[in-house]
Protein backbone atom coordinates (compact mmCIF):
# COMPACT_ATOMS: atom_id res chain seq x y z
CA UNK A 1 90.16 -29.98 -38.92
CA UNK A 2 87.58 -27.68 -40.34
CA UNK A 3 85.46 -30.82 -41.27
CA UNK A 4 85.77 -31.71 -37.22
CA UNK A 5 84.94 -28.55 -36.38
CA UNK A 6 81.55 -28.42 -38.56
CA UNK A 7 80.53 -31.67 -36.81
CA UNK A 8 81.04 -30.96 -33.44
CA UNK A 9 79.31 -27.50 -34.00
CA UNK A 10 76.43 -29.35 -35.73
CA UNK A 11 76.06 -31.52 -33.02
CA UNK A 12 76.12 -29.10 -30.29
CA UNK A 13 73.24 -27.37 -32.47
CA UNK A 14 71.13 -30.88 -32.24
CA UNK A 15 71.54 -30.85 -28.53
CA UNK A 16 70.92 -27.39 -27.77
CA UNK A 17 66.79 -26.74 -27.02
CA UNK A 18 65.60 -24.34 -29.95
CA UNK A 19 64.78 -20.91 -28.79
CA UNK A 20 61.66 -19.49 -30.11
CA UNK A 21 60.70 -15.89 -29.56
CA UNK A 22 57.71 -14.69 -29.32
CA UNK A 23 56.44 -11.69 -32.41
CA UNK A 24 56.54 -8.54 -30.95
CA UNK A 25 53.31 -7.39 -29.39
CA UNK A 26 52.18 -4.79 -31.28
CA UNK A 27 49.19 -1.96 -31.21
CA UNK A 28 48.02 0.41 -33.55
CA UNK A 29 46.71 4.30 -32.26
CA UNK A 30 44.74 6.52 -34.43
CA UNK A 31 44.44 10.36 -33.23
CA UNK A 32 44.57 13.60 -34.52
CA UNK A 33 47.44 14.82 -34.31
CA UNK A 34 47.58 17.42 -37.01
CA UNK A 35 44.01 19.80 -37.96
CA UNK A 36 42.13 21.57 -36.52
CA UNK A 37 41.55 19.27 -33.18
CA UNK A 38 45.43 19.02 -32.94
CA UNK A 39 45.61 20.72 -29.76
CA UNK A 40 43.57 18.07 -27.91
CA UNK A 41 44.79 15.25 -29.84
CA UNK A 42 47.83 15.87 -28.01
CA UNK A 43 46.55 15.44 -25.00
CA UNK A 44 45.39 11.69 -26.12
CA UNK A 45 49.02 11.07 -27.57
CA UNK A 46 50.65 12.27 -24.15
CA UNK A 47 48.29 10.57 -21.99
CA UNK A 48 49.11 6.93 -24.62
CA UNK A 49 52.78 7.72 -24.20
CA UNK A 50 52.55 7.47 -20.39
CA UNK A 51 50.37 4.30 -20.27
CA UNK A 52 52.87 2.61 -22.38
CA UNK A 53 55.90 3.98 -20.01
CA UNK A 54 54.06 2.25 -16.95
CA UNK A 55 53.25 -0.26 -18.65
CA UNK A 56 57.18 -1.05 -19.93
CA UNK A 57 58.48 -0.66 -15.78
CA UNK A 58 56.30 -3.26 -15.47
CA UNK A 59 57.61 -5.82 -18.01
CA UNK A 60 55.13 -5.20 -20.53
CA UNK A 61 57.00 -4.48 -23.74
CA UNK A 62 54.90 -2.85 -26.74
CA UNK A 63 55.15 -1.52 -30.12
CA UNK A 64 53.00 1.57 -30.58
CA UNK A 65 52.78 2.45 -34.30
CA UNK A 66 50.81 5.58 -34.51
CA UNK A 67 48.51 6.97 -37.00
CA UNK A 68 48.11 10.61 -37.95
CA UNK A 69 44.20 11.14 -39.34
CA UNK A 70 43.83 14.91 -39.08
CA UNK A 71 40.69 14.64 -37.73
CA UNK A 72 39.10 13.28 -41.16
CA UNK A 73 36.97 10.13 -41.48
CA UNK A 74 38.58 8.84 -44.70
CA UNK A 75 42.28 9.34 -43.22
CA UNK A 76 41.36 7.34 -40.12
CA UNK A 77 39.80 4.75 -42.36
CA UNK A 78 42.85 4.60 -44.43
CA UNK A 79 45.38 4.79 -41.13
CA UNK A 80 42.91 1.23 -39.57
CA UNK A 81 43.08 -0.47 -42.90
CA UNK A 82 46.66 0.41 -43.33
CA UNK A 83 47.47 -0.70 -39.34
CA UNK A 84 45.50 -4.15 -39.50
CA UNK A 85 46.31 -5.12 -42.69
CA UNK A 86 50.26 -3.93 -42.99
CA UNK A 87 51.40 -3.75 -40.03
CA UNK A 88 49.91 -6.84 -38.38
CA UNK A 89 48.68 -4.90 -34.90
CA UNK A 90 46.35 -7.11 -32.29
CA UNK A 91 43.59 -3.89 -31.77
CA UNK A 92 43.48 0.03 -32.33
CA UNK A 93 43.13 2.47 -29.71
CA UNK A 94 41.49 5.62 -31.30
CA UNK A 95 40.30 7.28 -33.57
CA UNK A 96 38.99 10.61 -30.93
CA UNK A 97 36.61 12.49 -33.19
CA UNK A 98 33.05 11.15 -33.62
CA UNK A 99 33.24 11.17 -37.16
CA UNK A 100 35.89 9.54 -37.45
CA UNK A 101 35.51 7.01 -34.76
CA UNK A 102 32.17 6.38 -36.36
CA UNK A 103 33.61 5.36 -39.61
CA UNK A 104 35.81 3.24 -38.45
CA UNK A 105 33.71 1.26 -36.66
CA UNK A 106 31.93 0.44 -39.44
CA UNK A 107 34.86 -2.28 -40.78
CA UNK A 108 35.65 -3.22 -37.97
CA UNK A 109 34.03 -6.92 -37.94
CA UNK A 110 35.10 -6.51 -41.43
CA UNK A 111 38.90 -7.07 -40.78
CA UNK A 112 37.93 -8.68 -36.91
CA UNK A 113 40.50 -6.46 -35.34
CA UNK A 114 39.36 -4.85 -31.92
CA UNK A 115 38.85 -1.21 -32.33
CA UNK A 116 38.83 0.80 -28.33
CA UNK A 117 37.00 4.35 -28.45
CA UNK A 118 38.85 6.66 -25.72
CA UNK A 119 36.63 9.67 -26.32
CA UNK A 120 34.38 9.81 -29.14
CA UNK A 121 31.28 10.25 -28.27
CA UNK A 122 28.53 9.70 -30.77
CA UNK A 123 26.12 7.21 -29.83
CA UNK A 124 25.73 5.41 -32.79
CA UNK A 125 29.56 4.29 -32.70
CA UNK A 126 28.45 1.64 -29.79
CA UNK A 127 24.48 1.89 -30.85
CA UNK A 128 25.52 -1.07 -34.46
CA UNK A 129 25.63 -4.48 -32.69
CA UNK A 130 29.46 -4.44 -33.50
CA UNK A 131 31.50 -7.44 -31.78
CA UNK A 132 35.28 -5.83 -32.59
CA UNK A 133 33.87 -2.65 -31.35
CA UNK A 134 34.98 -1.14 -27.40
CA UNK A 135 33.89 2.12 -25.95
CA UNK A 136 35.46 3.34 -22.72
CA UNK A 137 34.03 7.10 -22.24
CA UNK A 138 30.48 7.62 -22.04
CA UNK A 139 28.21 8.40 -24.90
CA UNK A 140 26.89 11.44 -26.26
CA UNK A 141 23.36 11.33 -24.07
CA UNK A 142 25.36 11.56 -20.71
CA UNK A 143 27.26 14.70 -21.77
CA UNK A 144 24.04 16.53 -22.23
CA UNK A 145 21.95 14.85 -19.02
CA UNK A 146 24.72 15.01 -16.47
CA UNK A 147 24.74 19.38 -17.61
CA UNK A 148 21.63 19.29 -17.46
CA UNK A 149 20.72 17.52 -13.48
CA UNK A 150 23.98 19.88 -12.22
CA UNK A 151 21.42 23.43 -13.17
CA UNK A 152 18.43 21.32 -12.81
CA UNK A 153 17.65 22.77 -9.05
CA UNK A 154 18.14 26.36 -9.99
CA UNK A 155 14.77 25.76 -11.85
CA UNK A 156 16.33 27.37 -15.03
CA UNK A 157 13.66 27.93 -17.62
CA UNK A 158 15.32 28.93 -21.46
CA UNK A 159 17.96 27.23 -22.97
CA UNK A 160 19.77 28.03 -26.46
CA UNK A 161 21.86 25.87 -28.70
CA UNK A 162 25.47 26.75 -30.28
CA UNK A 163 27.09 23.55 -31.83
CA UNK A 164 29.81 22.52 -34.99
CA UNK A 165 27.87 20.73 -37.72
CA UNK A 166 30.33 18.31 -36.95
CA UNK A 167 29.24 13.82 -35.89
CA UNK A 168 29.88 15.18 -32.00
CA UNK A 169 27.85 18.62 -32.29
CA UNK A 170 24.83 17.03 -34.09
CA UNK A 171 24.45 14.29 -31.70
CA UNK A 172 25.48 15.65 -28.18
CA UNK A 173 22.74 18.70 -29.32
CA UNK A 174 20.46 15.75 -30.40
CA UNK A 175 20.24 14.16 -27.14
CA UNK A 176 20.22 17.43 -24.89
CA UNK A 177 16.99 18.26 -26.68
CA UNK A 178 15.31 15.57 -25.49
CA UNK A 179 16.74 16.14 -21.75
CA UNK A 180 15.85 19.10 -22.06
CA UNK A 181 12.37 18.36 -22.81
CA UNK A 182 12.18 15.99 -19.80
CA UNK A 183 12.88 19.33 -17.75
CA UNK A 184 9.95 21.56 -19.35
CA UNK A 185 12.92 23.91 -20.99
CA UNK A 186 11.69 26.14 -24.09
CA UNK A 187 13.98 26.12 -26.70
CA UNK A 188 14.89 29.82 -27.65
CA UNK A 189 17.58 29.68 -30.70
CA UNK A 190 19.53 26.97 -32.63
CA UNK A 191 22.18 27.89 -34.11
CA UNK A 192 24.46 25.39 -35.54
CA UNK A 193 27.70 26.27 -37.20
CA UNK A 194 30.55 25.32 -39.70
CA UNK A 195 34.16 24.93 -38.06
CA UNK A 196 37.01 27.07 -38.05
CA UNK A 197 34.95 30.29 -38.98
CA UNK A 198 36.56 34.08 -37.73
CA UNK A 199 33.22 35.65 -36.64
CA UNK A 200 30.54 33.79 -34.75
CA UNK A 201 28.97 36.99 -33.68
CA UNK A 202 25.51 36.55 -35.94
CA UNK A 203 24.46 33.38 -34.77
CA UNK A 204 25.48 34.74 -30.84
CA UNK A 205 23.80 37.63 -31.77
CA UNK A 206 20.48 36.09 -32.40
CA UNK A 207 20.70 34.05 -29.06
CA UNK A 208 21.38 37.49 -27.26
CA UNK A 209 18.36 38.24 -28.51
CA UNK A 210 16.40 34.89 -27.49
CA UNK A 211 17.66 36.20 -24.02
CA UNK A 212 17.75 32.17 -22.43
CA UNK A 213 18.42 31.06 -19.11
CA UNK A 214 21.22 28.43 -20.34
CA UNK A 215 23.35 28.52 -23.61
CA UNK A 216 24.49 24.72 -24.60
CA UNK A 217 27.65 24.95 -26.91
CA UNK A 218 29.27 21.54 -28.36
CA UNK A 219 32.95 23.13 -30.11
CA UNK A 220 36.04 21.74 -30.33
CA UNK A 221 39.20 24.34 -29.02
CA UNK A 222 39.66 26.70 -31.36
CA UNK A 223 36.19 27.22 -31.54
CA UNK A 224 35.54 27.28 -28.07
CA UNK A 225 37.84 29.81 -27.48
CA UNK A 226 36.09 32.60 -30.12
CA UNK A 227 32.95 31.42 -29.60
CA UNK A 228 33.41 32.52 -26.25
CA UNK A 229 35.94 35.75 -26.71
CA UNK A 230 33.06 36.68 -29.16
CA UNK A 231 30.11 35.89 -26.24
CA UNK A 232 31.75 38.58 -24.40
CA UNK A 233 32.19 41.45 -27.17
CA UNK A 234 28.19 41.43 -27.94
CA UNK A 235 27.43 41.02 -23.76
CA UNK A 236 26.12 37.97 -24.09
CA UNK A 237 25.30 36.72 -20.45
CA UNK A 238 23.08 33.99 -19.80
CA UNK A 239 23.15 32.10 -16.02
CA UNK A 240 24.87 29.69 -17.33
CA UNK A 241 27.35 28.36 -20.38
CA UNK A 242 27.40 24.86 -20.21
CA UNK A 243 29.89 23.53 -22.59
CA UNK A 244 29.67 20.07 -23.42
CA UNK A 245 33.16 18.24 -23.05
CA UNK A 246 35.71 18.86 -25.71
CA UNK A 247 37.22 22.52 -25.89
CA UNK A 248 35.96 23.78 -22.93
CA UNK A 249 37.71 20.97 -21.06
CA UNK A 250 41.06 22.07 -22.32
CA UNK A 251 44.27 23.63 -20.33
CA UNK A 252 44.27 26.17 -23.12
CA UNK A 253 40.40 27.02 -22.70
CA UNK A 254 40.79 27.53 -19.03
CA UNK A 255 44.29 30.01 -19.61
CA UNK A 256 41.87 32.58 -21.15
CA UNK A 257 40.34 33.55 -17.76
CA UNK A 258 38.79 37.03 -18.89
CA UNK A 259 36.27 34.66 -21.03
CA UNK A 260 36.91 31.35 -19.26
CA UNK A 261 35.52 32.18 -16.25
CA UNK A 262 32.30 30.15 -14.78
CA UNK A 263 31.75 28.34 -17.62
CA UNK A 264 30.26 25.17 -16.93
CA UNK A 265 31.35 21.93 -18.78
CA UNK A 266 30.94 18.33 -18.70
CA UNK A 267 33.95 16.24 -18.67
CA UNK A 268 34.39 12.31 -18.34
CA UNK A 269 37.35 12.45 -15.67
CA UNK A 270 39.43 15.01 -13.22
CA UNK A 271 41.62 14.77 -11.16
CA UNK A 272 40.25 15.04 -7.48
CA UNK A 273 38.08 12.09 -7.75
CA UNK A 274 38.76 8.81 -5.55
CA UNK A 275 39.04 6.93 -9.07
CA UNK A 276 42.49 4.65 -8.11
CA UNK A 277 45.78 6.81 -9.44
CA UNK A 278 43.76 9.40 -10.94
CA UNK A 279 45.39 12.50 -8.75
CA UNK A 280 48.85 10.48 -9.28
CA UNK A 281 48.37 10.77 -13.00
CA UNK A 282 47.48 14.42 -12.88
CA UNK A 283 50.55 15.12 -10.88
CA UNK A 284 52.88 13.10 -13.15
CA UNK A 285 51.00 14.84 -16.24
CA UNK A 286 51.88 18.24 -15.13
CA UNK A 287 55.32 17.41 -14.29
CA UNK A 288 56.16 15.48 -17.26
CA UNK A 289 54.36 18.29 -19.68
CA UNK A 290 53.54 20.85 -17.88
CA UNK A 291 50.23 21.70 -18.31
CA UNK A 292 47.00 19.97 -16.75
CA UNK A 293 45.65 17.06 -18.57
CA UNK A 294 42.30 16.93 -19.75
CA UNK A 295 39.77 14.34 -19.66
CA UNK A 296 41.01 13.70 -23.19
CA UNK A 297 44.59 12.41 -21.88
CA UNK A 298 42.98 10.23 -18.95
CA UNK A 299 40.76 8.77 -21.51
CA UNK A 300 43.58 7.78 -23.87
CA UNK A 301 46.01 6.51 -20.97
CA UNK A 302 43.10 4.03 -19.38
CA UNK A 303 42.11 2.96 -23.29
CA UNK A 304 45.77 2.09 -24.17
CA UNK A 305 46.34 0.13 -20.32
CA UNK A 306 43.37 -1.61 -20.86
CA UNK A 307 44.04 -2.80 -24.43
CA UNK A 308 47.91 -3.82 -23.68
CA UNK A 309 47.29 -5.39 -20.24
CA UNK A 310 44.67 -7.51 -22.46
CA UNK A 311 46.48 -8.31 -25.04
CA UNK A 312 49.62 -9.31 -23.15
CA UNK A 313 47.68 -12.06 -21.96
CA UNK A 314 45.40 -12.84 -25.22
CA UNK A 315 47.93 -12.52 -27.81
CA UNK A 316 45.56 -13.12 -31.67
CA UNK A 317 42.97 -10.74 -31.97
CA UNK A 318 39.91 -13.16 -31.45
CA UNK A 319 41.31 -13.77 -28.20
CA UNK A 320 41.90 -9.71 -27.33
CA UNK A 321 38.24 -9.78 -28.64
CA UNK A 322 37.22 -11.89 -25.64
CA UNK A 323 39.10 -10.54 -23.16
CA UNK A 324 37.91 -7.34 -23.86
CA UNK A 325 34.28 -8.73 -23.59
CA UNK A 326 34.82 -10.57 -20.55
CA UNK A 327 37.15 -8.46 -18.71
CA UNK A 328 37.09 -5.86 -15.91
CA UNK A 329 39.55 -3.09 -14.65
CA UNK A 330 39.72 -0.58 -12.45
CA UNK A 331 41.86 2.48 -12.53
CA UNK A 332 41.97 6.19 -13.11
CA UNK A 333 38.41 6.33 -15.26
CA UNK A 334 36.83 4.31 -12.31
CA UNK A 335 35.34 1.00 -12.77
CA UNK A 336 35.32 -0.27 -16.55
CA UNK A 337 33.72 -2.87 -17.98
CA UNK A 338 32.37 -3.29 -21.71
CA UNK A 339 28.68 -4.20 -21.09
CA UNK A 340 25.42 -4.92 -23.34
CA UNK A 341 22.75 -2.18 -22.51
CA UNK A 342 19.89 -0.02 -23.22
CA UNK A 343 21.04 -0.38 -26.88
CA UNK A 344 24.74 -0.18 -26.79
CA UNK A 345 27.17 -3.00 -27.65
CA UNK A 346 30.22 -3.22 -25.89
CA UNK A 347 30.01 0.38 -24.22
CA UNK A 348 32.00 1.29 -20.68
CA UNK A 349 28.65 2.53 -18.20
CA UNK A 350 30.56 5.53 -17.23
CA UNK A 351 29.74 8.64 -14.80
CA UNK A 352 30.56 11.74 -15.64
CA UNK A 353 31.10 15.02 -13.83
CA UNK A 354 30.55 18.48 -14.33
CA UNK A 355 33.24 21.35 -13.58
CA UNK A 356 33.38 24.99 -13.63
CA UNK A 357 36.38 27.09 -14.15
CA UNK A 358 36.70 29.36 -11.12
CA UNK A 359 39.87 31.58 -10.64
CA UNK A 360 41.05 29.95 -13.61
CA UNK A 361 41.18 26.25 -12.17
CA UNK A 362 38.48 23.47 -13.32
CA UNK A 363 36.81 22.35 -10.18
CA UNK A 364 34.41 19.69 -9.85
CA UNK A 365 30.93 20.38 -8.72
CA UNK A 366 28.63 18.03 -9.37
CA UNK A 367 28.00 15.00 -8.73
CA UNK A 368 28.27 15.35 -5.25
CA UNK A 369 30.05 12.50 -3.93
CA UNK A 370 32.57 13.50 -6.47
CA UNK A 371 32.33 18.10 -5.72
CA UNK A 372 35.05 19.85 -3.78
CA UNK A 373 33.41 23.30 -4.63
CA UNK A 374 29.77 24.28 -5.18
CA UNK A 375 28.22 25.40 -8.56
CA UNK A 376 28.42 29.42 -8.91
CA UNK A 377 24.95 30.05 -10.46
CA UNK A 378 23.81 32.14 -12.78
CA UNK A 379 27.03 32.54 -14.47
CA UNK A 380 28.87 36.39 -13.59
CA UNK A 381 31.96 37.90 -15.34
């Protein structure tokens, strides 16, 4: 009997098709979620978390495996090497900060696994000729020119400099130099800093003293915050603080309305543009977390949709590589597509906008097509 039973159970197997499942599609995500640029790491992590979510009602079934890099170059190094070579993912979303985004980069046709920049913005990242290399948020030089066409009809005359010795600080500062220039604007004081120090107030000090038109800060949150709590103990009041991305973009900059207020920032998303789903996404944000998601979150939600979708459909990495290069979306960030130009490789041609916090809500005023509320200029507490 038993030898009967084998049989017929063997010969079922013969005449049954084989079924063959596909490996699990899997993606790798470097952020800072710990150090000092925790707080708007999370934002990237929540606005990943949701893309996946939509992207699982839809059928599209992913394995996230997440990297912690603290914000340090040679952890997010480690976390890629660690990601591509371990744990077998098809591309990286990440890392956010410059410098480590920058490093990164740098192996990436090394190990020919596609790396996706939501938000760092250095230029150099996309500025290397690298093929495995995406960039979906615009680039260092736009921060500083967009901030600089929103005051450019107010005729300002001064400007002043307040930036972390950090990839992103050097850089962004770099570039609005040489805007600035193109305006006729005298530079008054430079004053570049080390992060994470408790008293700012000699280096604001000295721009008090320069007395300029516009002050041009580049600080992650924590920084952002005392830089400006500190700006308003010495009476430092210039007509205008224009704050380039980062931690003046943040729910938590914009809760601290006695120093908040009418600073000027420029930011790569929000949420009353006509961009498809990007007022849907706000609205979910809130609700799901509640708080209101920076450009940081949008940034990370459109990366990871972009580099799933993608890879649903191209499933080795040489083929995510060419999809990447050839495709085009079209969601929440706008238009995307991952062109050759003016010295970039693989970079997203994206518009950015300028807000201002007024009664303690970001509101966009500039560009126009984009502005609900007008610029208040010069700046008053």
């Amino acid at each position: 009997m038993k030898r009967t039973f084998v049989s017929t159970v063997a010969g079922t197997l013969m005449v049954l098709p084989l079924v063959v499942q596909a490996a699990p599609l899997k993606v790798g995500f470097i952020n800072s979620i710990t150090g000092k640029e925790a707080q708007i790491g999370e934002n990237l992590t929540n606005g990943a978390a949701m893309a996946v979510e939509d992207l699982r009602a839809k059928g599209i079934q992913v394995e996230v495996i997440k990297e912690d890099d603290g914000g340090d170059p040679k952890n997010a190094l480690a976390a890629y090497e660690k990601l591509v070579t371990r744990d077998g993912v098809i591309g990286v979303v990440g890392p956010y900060t410059s410098g480590a985004a920058n490093v990164v980069a740098s192996r990436a046709d090394q190990y020919q696994v596609p790396l996706l920049v939501p938000a760092a913005a250095k230029e150099e990242i996309t500025m290397k000729g690298y093929k495995n290399v995406f960039r979906l948020n615009a680039p260092a030089n736009v921060y500083s020119k967009v901030l600089m066409d929103a005051v450019k009809a107010y005729k300002p005359k001064t400007i002043a400099y307040v930036y972390a010795a950090t990839d992103f600080g050097v850089s962004t500062v770099k570039t609005a130099q040489e805007n600035a220039a193109k305006m006729g604007l005298q530079e008054v004081a430079n004053e570049k800093y080390q992060q994470g120090q408790p008293d700012y107030r000699p280096s604001l000090s000295k721009v008090k003293a320069a007395n300029p038109d516009l002050v041009f800060l580049v600080s992650y949150d924590a920084d952002a915050i005392l830089l400006m709590r500190q700006a308003k103990e010495i009476g430092l009041t210039p007509k205008a603080f224009l704050g380039a991305g980062a931690g003046y973009t943040t729910a938590q900059f914009a809760q601290q309305g006695e120093i908040s207020n009418m600073v000027v920032s420029a930011t790569q998303w929000t949420d009353d543009v006509n961009w498809p789903g990007a007022a849907d996404f706000a609205r979910r944000y809130k609700a799901k977390y509640a708080k209101e998601p920076s450009y940081h979150a949008a940034c990370a939600y459109e990366a990871m949709r972009i580099m799933v979708t993608t890879a649903s459909k191209n499933r080795s990495a040489a083929a995510l590589r060419a999809g990447l290069k050839a495709g085009s979306w079209n969601g929440i960030l706008g238009p995307v597509k991952f062109a050759n130009y003016a010295g970039f490789t693989n970079q997203n041609n994206h518009p950015m906008l300028v807000q201002q916090i007024q009664a303690g809500k970001y509101e966009t005023v500039y560009p126009a097509q984009f502005s609900k509320k007008t610029l208040v200029y010069p700046f008053k507490r």
